[in-house]
C-alpha atoms as a PDB file:
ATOM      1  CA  UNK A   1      85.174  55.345 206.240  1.00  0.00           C
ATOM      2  CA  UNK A   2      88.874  56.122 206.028  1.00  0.00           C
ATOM      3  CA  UNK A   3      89.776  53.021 204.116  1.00  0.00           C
ATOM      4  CA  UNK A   4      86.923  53.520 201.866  1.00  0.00           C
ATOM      5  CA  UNK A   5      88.004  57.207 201.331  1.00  0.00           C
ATOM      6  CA  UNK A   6      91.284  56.457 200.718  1.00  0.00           C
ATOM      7  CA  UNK A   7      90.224  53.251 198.416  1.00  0.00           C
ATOM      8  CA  UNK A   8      87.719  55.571 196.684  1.00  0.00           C
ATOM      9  CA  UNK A   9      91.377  58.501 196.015  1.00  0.00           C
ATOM     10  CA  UNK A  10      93.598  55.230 195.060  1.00  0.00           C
ATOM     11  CA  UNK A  11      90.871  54.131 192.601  1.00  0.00           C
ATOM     12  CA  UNK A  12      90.561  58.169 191.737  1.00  0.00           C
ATOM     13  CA  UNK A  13      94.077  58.344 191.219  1.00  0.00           C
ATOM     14  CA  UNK A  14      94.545  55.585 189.222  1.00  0.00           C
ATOM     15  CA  UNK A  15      91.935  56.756 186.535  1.00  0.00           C
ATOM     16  CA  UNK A  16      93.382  59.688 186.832  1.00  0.00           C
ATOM     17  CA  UNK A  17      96.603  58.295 186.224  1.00  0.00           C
ATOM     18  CA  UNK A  18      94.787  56.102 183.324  1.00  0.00           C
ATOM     19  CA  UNK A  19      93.061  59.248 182.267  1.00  0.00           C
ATOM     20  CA  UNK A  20      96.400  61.056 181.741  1.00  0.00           C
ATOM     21  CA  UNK A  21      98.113  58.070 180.383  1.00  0.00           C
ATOM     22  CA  UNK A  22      95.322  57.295 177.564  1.00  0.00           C
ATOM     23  CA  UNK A  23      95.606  60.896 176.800  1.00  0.00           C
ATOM     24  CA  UNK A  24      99.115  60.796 176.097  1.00  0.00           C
ATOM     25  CA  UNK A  25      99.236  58.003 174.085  1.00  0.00           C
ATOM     26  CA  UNK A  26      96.600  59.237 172.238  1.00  0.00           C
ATOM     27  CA  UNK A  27      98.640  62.532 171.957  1.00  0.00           C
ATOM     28  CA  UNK A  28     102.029  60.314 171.020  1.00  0.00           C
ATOM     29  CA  UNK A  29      99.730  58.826 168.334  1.00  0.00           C
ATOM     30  CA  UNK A  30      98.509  61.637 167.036  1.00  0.00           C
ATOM     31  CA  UNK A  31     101.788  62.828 167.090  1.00  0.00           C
ATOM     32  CA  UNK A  32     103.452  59.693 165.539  1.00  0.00           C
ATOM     33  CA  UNK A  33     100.487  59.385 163.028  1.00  0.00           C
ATOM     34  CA  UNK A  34     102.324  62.293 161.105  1.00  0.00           C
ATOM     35  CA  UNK A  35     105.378  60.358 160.928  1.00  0.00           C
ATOM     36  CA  UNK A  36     103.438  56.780 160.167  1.00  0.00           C
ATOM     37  CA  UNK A  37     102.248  59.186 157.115  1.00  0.00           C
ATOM     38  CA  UNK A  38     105.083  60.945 155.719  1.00  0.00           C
ATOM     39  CA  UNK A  39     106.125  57.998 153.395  1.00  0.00           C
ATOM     40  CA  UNK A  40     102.551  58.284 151.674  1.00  0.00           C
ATOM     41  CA  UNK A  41     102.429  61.320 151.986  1.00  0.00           C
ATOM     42  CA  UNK A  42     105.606  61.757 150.659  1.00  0.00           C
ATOM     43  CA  UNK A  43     104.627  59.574 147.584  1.00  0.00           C
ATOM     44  CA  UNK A  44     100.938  61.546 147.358  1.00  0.00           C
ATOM     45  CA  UNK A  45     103.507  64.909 147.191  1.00  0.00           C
ATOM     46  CA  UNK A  46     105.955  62.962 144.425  1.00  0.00           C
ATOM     47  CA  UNK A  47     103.371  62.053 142.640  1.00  0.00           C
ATOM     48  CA  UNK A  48     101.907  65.395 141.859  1.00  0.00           C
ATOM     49  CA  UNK A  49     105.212  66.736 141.551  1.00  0.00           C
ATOM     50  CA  UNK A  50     105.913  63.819 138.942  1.00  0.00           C
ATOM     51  CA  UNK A  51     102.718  64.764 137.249  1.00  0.00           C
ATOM     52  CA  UNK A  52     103.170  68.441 137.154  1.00  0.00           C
ATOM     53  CA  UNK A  53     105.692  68.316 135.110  1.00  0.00           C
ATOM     54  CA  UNK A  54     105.117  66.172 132.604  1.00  0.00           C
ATOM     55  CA  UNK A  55     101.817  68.433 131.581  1.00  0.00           C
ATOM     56  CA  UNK A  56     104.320  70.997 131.142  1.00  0.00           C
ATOM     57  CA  UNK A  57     106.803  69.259 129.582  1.00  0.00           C
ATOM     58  CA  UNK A  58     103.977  67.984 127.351  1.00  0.00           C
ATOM     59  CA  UNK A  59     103.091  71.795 126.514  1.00  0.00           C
ATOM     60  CA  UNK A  60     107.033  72.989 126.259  1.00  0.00           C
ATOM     61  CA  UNK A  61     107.668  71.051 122.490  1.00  0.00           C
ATOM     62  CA  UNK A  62     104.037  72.158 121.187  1.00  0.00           C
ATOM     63  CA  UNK A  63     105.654  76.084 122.242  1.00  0.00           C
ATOM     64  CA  UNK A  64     109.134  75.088 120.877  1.00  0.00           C
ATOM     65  CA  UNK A  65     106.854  73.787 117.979  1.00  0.00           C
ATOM     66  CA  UNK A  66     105.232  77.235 117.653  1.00  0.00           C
ATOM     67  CA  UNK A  67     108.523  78.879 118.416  1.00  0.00           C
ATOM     68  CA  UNK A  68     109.673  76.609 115.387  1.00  0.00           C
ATOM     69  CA  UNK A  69     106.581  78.093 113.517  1.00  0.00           C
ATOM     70  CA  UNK A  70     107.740  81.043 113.965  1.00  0.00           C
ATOM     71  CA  UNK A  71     111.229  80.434 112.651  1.00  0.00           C
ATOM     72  CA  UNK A  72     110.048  78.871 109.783  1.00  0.00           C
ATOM     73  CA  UNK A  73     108.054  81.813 109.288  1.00  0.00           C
ATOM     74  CA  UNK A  74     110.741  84.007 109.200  1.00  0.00           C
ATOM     75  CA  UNK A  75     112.203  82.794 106.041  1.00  0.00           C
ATOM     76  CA  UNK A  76     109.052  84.497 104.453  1.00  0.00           C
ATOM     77  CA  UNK A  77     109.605  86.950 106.184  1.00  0.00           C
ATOM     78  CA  UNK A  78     112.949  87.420 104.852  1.00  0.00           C
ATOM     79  CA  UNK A  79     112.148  86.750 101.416  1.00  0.00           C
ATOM     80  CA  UNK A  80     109.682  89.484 102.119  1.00  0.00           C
ATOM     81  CA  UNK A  81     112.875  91.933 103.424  1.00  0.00           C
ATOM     82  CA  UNK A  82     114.742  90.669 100.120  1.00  0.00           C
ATOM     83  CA  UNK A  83     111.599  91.598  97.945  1.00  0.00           C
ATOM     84  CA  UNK A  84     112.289  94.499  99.686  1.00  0.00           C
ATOM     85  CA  UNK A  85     115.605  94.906  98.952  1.00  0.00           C
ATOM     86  CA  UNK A  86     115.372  94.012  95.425  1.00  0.00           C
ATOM     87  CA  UNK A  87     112.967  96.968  95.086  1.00  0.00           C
ATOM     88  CA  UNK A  88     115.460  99.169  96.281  1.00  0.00           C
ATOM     89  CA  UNK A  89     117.618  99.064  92.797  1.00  0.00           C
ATOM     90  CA  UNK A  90     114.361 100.703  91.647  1.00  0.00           C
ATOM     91  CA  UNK A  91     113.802 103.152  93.740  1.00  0.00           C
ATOM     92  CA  UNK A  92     117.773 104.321  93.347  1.00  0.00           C
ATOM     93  CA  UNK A  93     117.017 104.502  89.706  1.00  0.00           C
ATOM     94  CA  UNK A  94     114.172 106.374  90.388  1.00  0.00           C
ATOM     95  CA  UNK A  95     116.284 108.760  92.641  1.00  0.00           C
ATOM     96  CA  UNK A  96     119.020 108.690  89.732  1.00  0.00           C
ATOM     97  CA  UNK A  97     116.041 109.826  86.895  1.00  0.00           C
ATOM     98  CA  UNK A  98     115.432 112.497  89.414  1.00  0.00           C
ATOM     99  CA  UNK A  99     119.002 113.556  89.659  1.00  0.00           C
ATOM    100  CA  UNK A 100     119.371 113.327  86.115  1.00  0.00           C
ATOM    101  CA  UNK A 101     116.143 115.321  85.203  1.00  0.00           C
ATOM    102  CA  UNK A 102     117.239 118.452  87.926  1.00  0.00           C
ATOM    103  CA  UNK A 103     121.138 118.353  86.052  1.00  0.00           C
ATOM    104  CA  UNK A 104     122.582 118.795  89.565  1.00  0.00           C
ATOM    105  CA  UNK A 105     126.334 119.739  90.366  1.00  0.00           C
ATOM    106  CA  UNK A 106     128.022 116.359  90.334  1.00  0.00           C
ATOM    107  CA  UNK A 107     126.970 115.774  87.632  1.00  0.00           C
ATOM    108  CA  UNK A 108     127.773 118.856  85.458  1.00  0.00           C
ATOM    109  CA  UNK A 109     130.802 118.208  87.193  1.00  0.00           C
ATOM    110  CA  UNK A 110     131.206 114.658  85.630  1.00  0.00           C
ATOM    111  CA  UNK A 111     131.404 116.629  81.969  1.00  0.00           C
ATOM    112  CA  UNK A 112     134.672 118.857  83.093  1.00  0.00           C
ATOM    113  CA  UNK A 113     136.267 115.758  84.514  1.00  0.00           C
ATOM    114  CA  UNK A 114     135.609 114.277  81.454  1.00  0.00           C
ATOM    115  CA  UNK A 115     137.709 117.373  79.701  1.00  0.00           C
ATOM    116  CA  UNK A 116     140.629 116.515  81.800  1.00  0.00           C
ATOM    117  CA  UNK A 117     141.012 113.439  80.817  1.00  0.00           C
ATOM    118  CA  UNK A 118     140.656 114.136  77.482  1.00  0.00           C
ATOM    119  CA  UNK A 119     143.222 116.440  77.112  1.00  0.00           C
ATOM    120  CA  UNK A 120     145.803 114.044  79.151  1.00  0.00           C
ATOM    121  CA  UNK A 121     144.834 111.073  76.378  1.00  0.00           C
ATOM    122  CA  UNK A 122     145.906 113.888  73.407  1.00  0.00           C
ATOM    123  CA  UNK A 123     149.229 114.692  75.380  1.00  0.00           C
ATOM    124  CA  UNK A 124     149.510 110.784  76.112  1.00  0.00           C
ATOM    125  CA  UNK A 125     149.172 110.522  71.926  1.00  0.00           C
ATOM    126  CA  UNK A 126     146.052 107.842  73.417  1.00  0.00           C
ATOM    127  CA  UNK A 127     143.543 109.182  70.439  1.00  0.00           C
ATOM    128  CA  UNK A 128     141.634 106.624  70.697  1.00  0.00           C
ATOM    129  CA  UNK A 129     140.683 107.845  74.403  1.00  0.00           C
ATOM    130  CA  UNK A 130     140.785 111.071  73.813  1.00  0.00           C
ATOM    131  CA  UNK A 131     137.435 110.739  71.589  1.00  0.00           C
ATOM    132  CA  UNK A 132     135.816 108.183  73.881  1.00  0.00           C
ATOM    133  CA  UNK A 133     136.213 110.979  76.691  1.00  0.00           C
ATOM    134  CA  UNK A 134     135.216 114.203  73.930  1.00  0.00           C
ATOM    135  CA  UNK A 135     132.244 111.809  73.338  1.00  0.00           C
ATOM    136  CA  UNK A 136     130.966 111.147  76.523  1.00  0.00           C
ATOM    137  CA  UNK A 137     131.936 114.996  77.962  1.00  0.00           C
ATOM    138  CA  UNK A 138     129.547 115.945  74.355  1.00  0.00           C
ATOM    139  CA  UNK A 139     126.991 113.952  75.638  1.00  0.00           C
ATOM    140  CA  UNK A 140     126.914 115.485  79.593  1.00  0.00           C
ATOM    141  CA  UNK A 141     126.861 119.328  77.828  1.00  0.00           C
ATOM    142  CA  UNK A 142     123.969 118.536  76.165  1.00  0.00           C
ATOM    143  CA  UNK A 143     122.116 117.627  78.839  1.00  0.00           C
ATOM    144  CA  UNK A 144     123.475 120.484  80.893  1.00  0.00           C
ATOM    145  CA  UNK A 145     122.085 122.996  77.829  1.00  0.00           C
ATOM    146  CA  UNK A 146     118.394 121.573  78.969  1.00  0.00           C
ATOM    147  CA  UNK A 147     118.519 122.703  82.318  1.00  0.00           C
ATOM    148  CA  UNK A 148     120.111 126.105  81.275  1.00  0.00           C
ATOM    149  CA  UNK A 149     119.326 129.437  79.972  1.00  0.00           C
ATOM    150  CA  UNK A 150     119.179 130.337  76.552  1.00  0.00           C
ATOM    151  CA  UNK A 151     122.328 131.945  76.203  1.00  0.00           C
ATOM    152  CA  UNK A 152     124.332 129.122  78.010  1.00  0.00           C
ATOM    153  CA  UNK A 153     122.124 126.361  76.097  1.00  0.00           C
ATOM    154  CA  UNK A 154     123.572 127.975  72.715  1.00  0.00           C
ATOM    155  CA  UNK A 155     126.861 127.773  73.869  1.00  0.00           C
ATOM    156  CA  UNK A 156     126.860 124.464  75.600  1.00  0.00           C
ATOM    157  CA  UNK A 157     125.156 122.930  72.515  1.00  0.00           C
ATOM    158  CA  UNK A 158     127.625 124.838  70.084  1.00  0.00           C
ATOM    159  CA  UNK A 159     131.060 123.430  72.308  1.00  0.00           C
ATOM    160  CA  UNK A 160     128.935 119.772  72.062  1.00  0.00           C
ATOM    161  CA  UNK A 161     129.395 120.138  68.537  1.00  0.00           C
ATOM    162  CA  UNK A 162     132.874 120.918  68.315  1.00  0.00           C
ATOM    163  CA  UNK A 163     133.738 118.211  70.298  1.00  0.00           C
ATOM    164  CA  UNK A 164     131.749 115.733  68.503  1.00  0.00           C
ATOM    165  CA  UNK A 165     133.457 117.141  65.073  1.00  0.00           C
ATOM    166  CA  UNK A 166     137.124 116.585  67.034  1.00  0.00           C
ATOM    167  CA  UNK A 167     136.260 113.061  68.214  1.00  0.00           C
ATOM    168  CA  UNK A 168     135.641 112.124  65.071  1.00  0.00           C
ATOM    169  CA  UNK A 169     138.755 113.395  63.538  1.00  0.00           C
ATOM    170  CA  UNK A 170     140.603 111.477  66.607  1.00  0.00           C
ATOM    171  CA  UNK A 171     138.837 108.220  65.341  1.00  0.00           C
ATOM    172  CA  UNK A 172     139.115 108.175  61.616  1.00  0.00           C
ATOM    173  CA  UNK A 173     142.849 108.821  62.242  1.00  0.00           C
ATOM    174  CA  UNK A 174     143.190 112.200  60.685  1.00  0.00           C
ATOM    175  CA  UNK A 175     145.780 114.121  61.734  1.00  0.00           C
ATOM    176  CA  UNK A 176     144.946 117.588  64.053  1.00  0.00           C
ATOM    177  CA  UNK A 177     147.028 120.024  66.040  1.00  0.00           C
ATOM    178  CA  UNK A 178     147.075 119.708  69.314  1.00  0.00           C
ATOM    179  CA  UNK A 179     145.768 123.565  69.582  1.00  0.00           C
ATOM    180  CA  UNK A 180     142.745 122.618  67.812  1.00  0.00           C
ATOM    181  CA  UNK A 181     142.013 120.214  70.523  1.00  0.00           C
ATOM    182  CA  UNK A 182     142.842 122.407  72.866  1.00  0.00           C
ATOM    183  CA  UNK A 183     139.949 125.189  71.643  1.00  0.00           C
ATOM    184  CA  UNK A 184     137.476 122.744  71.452  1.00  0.00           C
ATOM    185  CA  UNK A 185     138.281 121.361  75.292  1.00  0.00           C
ATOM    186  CA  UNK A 186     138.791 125.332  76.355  1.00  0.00           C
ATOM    187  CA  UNK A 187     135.325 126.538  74.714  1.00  0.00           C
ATOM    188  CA  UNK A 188     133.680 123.493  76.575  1.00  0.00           C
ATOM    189  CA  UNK A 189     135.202 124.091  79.680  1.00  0.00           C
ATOM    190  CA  UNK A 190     134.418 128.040  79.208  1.00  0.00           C
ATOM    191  CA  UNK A 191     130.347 127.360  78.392  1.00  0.00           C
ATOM    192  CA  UNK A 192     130.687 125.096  81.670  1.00  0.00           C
ATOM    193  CA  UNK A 193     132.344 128.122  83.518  1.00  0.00           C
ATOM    194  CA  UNK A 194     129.207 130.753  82.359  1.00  0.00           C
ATOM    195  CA  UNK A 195     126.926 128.427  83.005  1.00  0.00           C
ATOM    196  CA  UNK A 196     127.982 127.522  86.875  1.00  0.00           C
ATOM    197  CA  UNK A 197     128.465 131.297  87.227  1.00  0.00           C
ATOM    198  CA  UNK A 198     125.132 131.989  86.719  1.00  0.00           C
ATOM    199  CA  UNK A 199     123.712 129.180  88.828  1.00  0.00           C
ATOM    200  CA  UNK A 200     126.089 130.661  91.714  1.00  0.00           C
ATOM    201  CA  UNK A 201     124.099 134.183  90.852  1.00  0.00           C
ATOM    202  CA  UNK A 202     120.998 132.311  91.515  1.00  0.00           C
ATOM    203  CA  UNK A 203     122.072 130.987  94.947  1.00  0.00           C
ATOM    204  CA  UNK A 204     123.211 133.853  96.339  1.00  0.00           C
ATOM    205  CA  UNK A 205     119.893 135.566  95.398  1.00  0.00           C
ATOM    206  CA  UNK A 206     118.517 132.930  97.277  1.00  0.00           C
ATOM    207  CA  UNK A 207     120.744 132.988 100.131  1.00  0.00           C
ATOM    208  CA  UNK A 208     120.928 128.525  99.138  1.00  0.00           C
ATOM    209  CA  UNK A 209     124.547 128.521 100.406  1.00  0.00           C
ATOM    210  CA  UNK A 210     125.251 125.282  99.847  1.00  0.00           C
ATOM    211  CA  UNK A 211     124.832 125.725  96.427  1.00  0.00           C
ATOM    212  CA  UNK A 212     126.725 128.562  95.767  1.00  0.00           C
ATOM    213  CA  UNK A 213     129.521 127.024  97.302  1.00  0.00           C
ATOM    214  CA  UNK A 214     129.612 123.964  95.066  1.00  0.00           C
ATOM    215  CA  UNK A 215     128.754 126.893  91.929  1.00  0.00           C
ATOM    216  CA  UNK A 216     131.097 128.833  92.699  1.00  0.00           C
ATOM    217  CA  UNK A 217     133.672 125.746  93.046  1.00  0.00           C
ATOM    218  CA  UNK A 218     133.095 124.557  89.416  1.00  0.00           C
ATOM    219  CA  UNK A 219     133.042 127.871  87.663  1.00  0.00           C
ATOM    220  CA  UNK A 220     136.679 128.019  89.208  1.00  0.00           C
ATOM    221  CA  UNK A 221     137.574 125.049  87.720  1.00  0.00           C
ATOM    222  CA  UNK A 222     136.138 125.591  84.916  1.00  0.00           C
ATOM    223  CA  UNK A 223     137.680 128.775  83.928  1.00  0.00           C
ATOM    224  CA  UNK A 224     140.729 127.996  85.224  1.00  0.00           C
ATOM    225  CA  UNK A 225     141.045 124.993  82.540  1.00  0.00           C
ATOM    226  CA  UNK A 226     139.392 127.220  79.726  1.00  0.00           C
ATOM    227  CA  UNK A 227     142.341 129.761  80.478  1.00  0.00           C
ATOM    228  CA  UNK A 228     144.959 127.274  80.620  1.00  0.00           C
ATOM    229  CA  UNK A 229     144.097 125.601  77.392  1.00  0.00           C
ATOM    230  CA  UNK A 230     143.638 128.833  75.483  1.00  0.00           C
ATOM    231  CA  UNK A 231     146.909 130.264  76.342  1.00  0.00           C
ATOM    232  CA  UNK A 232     149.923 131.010  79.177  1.00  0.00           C
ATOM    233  CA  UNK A 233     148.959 134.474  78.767  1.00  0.00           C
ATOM    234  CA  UNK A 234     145.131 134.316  78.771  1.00  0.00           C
ATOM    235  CA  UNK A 235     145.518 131.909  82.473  1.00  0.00           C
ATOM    236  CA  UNK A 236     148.194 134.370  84.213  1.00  0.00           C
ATOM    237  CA  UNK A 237     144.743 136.994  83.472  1.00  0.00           C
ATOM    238  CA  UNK A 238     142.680 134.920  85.597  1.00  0.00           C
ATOM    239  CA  UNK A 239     144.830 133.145  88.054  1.00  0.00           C
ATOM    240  CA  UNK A 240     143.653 135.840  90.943  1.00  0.00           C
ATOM    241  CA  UNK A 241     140.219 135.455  90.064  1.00  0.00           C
ATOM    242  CA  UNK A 242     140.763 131.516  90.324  1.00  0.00           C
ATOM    243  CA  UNK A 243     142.263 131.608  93.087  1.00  0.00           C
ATOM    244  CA  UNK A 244     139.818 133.554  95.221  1.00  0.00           C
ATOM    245  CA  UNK A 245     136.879 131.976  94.283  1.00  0.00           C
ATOM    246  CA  UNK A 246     138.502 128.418  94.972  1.00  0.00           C
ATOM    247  CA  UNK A 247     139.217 130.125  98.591  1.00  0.00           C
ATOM    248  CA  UNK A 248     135.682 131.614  99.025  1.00  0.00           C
ATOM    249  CA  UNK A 249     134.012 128.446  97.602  1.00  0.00           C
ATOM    250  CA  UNK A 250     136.374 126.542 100.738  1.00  0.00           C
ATOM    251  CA  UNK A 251     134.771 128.691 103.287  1.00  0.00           C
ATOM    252  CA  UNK A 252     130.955 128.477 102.098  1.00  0.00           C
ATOM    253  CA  UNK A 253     131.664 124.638 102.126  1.00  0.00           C
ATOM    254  CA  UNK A 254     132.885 124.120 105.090  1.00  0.00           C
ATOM    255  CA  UNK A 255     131.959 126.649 107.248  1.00  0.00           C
ATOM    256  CA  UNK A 256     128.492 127.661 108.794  1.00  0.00           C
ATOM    257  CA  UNK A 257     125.821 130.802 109.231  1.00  0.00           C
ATOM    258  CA  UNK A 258     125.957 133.654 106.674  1.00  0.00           C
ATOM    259  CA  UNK A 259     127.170 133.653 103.497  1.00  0.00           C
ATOM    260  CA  UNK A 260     130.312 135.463 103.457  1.00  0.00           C
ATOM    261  CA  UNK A 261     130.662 139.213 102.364  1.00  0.00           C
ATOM    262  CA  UNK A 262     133.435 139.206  99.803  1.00  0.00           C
ATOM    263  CA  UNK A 263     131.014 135.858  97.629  1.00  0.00           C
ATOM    264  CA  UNK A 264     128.727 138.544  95.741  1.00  0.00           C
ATOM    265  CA  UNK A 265     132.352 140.346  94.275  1.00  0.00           C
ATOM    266  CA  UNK A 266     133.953 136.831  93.572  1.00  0.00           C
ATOM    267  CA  UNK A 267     130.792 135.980  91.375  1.00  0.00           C
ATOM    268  CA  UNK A 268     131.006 138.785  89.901  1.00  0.00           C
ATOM    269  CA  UNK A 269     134.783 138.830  89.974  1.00  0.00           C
ATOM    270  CA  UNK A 270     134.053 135.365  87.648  1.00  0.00           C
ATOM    271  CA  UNK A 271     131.337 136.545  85.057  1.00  0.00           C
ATOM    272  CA  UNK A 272     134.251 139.299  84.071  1.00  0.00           C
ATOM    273  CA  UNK A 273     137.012 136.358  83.992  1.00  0.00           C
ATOM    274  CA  UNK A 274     135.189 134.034  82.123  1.00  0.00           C
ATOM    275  CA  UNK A 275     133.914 137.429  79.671  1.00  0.00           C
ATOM    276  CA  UNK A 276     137.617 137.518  79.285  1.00  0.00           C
ATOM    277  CA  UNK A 277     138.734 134.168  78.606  1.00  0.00           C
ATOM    278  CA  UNK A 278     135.475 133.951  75.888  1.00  0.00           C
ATOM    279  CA  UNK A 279     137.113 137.004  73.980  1.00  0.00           C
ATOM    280  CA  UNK A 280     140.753 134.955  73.837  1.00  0.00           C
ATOM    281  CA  UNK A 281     139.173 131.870  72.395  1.00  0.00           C
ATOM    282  CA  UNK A 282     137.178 133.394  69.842  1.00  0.00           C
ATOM    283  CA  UNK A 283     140.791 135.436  68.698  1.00  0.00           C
ATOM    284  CA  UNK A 284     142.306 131.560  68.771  1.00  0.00           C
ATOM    285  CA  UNK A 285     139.406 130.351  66.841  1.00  0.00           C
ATOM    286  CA  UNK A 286     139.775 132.833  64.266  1.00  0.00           C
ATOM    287  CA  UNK A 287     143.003 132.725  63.858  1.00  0.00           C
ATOM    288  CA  UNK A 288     143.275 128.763  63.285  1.00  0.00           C
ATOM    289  CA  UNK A 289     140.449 129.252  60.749  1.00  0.00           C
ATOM    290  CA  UNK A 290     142.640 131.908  58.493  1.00  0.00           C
ATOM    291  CA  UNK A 291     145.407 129.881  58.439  1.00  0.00           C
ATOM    292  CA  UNK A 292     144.521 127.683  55.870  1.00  0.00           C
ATOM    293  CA  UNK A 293     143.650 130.210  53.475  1.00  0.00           C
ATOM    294  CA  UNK A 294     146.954 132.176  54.423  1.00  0.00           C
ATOM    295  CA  UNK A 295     149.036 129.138  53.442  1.00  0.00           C
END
């Protein structure tokens, strides 16, 4: 009974053993069958991977096509920009018609620079440019005289005239004093005085202090080259006034809030000045006009 007990654990043992050692080969298969796969598995894994990205590589030039697309659409698009920009030439005319039809400072003050530089071209003996300037500063005062009131039309429209009539002496080569020049650039310049005074009159009734700075620079200018061009005595009479409404004008310009106090006695300060310088030019008129029958 012993030997068979002990046959029966041997034989017990032994499958036990055999047991164990089938499982663990089974085990190190399992285990190894892994490894036994990677290669394929490796080349099932490459071979999406190789795949993948050919799809998208396929679908990247059609989007660099439609990206191309795009860019050739945006030729059109800037031909589009360009239509654009060709209108604008239009619409700055349009803007200039406007700017013409309201008359506004710049260009009033266009027709005194014009003045200047007409008188210069008489002292410079250029004639020739002396009436090209009268001409074109004719032509500016009688578009100022539309946007004006009726006394300052009548006098901007009578000064047009005189300079037309002096231009045309300058070009058919007859011979004129240099004071008769002179009047006809002073009344111009004085009708462009009045008439900036009395815009600046407006804007400070309004309280627009913008424009009664730019107003109130003009009608300076204005009357200060009216004065000079009548006479040395008739510009020491007004170099004060001149002078402090070139200094007010400075401080409306380029300062801010409320108009300044001492603007409503510079404007009117002005309307007396240029009253003043008027009188002197009419006396120089009148006596250039009796000379002829005095000699």
């Amino acid at each position: 009974m012993r030997a068979k007990h002990s046959m029966t654990r041997a034989v017990f043992s032994v499958g036990l053993a055999t047991g164990l050692v089938g499982v663990s080969a089974a085990q190190q298969a399992d285990a190894q069958t892994p490894y036994e796969q990677d290669p394929s598995a490796q080349q099932q894994q490459q071979q999406p991977q190789s795949a993948q990205p050919s799809p998208q590589q396929q679908q990247d030039p059609s989007q660099q096509q439609g990206q191309m697309g795009q860019q050739q659409q945006d030729p059109s698009q800037q031909q589009g920009q360009m239509g654009q920009q060709q209108q604008d030439p239009s619409q700055q005319q349009g803007q200039m018609g406007q700017q013409q039809g309201q008359m506004g400072p710049q260009q009033v003050s266009a027709a005194g620079d014009l003045l200047e530089l007409s008188q210069q071209s008489i002292q410079g003996q250029d004639l020739e440019g002396a009436a090209q300037n009268m001409q074109q500063a004719a032509a500016k005062l009688r578009s100022t005289a539309q946007q004006a009131d009726r006394k300052d039309r009548r006098e901007l429209e009578k000064a047009a005239n005189r300079l037309e009539q002096t231009a045309d002496q300058l070009e058919s080569g007859q011979q004129i004093e240099q004071q008769s020049a002179d009047i006809a650039l002073a009344e111009a310049s004085h009708a462009l005085a009045s008439y900036h005074q009395g815009k600046a009159e407006d804007a400070l009734r309004k309280n627009d202090r913008q424009k009664l700075g730019v107003h109130l620079e003009e009608a300076a200018r204005d009357l200060g080259n009216a004065a000079k061009w009548t006479g040395r005595e008739t510009e020491r009479g007004v170099r004060t006034v001149v002078g402090g409404a070139m200094q007010v004008s400075g401080k409306i310009t380029e300062g801010a809030g409320a108009v300044p106090k001492e603007a409503g006695q510079i404007v009117q300060d002005l309307g007396r000045g240029i009253d003043r310088v008027g009188k002197d030019i009419r006396g120089k008129r009148a006596s250039k006009q009796e000379q002829p029958q005095a000699g």
